[in-house]
C-alpha atoms as a PDB file:
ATOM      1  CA  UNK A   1       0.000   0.000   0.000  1.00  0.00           C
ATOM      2  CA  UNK A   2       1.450   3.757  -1.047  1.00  0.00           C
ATOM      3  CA  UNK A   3       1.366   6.851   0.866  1.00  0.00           C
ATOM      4  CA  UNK A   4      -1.624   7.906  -0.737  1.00  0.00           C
ATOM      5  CA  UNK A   5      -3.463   5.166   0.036  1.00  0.00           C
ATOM      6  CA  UNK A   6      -2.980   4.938   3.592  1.00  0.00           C
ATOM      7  CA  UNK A   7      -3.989   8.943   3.535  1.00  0.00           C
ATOM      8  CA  UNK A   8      -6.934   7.488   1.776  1.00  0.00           C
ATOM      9  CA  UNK A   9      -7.798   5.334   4.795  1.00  0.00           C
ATOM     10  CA  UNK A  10      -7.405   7.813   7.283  1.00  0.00           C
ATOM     11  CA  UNK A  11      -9.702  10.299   5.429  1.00  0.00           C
ATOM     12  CA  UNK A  12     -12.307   7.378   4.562  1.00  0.00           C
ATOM     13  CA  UNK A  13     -12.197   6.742   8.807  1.00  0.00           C
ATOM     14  CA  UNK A  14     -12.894  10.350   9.291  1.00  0.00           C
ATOM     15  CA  UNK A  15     -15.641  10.808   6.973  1.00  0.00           C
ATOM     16  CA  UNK A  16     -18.632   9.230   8.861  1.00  0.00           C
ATOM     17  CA  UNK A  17     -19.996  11.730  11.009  1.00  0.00           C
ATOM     18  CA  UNK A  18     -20.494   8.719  13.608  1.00  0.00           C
ATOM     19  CA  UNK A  19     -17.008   8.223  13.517  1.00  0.00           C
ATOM     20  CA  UNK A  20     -16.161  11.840  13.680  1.00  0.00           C
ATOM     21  CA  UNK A  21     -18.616  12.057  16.945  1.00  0.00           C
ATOM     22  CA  UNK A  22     -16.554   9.098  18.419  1.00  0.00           C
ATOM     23  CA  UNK A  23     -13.658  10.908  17.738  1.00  0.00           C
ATOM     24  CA  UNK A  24     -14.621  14.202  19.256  1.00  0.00           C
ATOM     25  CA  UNK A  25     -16.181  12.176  22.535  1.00  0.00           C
ATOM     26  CA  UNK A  26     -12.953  10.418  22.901  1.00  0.00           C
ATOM     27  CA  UNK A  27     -11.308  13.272  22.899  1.00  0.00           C
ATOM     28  CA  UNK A  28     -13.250  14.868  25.656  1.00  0.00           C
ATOM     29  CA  UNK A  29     -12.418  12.371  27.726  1.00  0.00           C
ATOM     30  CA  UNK A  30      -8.722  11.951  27.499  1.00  0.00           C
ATOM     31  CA  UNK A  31      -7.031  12.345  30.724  1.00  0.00           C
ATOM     32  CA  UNK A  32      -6.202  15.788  31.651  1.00  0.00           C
ATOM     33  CA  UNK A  33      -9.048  17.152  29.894  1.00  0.00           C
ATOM     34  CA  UNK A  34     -12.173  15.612  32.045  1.00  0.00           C
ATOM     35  CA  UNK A  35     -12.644  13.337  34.886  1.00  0.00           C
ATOM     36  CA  UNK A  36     -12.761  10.410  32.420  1.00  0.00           C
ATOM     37  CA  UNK A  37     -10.297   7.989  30.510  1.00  0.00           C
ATOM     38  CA  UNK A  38     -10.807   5.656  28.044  1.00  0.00           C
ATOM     39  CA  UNK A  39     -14.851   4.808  27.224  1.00  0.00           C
ATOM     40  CA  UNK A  40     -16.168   0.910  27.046  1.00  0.00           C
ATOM     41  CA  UNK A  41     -18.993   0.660  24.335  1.00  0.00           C
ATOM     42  CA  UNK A  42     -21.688   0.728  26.673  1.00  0.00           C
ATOM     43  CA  UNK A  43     -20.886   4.410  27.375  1.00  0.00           C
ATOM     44  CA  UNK A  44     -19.700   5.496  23.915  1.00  0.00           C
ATOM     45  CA  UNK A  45     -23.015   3.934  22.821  1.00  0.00           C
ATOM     46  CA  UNK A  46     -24.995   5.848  25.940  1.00  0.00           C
ATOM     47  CA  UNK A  47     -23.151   9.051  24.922  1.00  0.00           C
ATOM     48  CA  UNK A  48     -24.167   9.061  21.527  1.00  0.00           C
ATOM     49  CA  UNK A  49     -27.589   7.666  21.523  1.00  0.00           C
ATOM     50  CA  UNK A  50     -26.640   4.813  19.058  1.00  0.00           C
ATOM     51  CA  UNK A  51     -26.553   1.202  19.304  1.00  0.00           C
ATOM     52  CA  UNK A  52     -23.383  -0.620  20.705  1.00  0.00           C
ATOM     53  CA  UNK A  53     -23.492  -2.724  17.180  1.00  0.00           C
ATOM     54  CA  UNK A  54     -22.962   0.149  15.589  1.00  0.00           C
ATOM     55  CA  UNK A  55     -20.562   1.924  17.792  1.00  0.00           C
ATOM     56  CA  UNK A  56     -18.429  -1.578  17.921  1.00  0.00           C
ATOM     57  CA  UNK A  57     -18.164  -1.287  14.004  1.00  0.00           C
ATOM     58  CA  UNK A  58     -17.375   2.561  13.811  1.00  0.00           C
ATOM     59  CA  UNK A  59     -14.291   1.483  16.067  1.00  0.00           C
ATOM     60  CA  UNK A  60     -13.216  -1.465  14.349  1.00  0.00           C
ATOM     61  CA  UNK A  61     -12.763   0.814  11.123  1.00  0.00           C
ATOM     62  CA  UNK A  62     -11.263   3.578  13.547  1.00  0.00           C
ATOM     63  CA  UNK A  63      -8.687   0.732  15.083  1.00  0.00           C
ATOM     64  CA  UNK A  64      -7.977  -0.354  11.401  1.00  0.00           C
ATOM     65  CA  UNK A  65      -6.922   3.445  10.133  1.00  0.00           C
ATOM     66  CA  UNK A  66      -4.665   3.649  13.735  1.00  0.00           C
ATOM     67  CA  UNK A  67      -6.773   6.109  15.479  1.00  0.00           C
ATOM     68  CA  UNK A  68      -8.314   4.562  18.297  1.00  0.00           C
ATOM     69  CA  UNK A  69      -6.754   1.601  20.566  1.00  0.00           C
ATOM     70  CA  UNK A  70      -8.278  -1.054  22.868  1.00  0.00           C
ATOM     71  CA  UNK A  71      -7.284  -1.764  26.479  1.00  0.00           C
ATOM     72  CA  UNK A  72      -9.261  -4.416  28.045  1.00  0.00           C
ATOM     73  CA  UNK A  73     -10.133  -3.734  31.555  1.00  0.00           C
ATOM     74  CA  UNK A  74     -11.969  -7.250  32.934  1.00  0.00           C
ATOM     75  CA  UNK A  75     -14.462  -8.249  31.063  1.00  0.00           C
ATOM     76  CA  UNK A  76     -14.594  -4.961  28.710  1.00  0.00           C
ATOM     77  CA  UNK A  77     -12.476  -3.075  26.344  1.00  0.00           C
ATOM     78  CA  UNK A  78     -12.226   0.396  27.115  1.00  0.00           C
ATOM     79  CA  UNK A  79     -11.132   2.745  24.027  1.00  0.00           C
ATOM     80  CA  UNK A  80      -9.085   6.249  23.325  1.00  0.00           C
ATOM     81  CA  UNK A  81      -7.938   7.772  20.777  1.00  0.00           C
ATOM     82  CA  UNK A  82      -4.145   6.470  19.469  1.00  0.00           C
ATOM     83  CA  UNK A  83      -1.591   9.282  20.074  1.00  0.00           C
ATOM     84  CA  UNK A  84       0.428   8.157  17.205  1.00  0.00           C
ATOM     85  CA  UNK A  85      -2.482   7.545  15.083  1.00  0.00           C
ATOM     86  CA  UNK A  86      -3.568  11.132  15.380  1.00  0.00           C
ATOM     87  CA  UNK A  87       0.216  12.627  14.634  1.00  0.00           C
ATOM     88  CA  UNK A  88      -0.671  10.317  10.791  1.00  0.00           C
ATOM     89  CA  UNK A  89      -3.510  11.835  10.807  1.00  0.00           C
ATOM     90  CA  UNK A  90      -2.065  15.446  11.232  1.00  0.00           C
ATOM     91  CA  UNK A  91       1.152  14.168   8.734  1.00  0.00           C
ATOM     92  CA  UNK A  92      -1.217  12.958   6.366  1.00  0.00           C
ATOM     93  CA  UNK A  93      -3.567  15.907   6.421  1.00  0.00           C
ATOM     94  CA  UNK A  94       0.087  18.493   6.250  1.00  0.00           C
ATOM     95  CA  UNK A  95       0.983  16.529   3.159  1.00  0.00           C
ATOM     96  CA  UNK A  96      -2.180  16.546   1.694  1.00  0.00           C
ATOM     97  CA  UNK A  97      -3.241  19.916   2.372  1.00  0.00           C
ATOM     98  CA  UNK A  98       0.093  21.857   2.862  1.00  0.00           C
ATOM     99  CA  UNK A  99       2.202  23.050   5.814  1.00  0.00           C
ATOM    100  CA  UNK A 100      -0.525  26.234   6.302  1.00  0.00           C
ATOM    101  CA  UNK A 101      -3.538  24.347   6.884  1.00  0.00           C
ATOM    102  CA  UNK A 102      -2.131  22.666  10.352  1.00  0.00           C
ATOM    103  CA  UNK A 103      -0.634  25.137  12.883  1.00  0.00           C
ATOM    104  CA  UNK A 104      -0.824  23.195  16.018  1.00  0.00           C
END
């Protein structure tokens, strides 16, 4: 697989706005920025007032593109967002884009 195509995959994982939700929840509750951590699909699902079926899938495709990880915790995987997977993302989006689209 080229660059291009990986890029490709990132930007297809992005472009659900389920998946972009996910994102934006997981984000919220990163450590350091609420009370929270990582979120088992029970609560993502809760959160965003869809089914854990489809929340489970919107992270499976999230996993595959590198932005999301797994860490079971018992009997339940709890998930945040990949810190390497998001510096791709911002790589992918600099080399896509250009250097003046991403300033942080």
């Amino acid at each position: 697989m080229d660059k291009t195509e990986k890029q490709a995959d990132i930007f297809k994982a992005l472009s659900d706005p389920t998946r972009l939700r996910l994102i934006k929840l997981l984000n919220e509750c990163e450590p350091g920025i609420c009370s929270g951590g990582p979120l088992c699909v029970n609560a993502l699902a809760s959160r965003l007032g869809v089914t854990q079926s489809a929340v489970s899938q919107h992270l499976r495709t999230l996993r595959q593109a590198g932005l999301v990880r797994g860490e079971r915790h018992g009997s339940f995987m709890h998930y945040a967002l990949d810190p390497g997977g998001l510096e791709k993302c911002k790589t992918a989006l600099r080399e896509t884009l250009g250097e003046k689209i991403i300033t942080v």
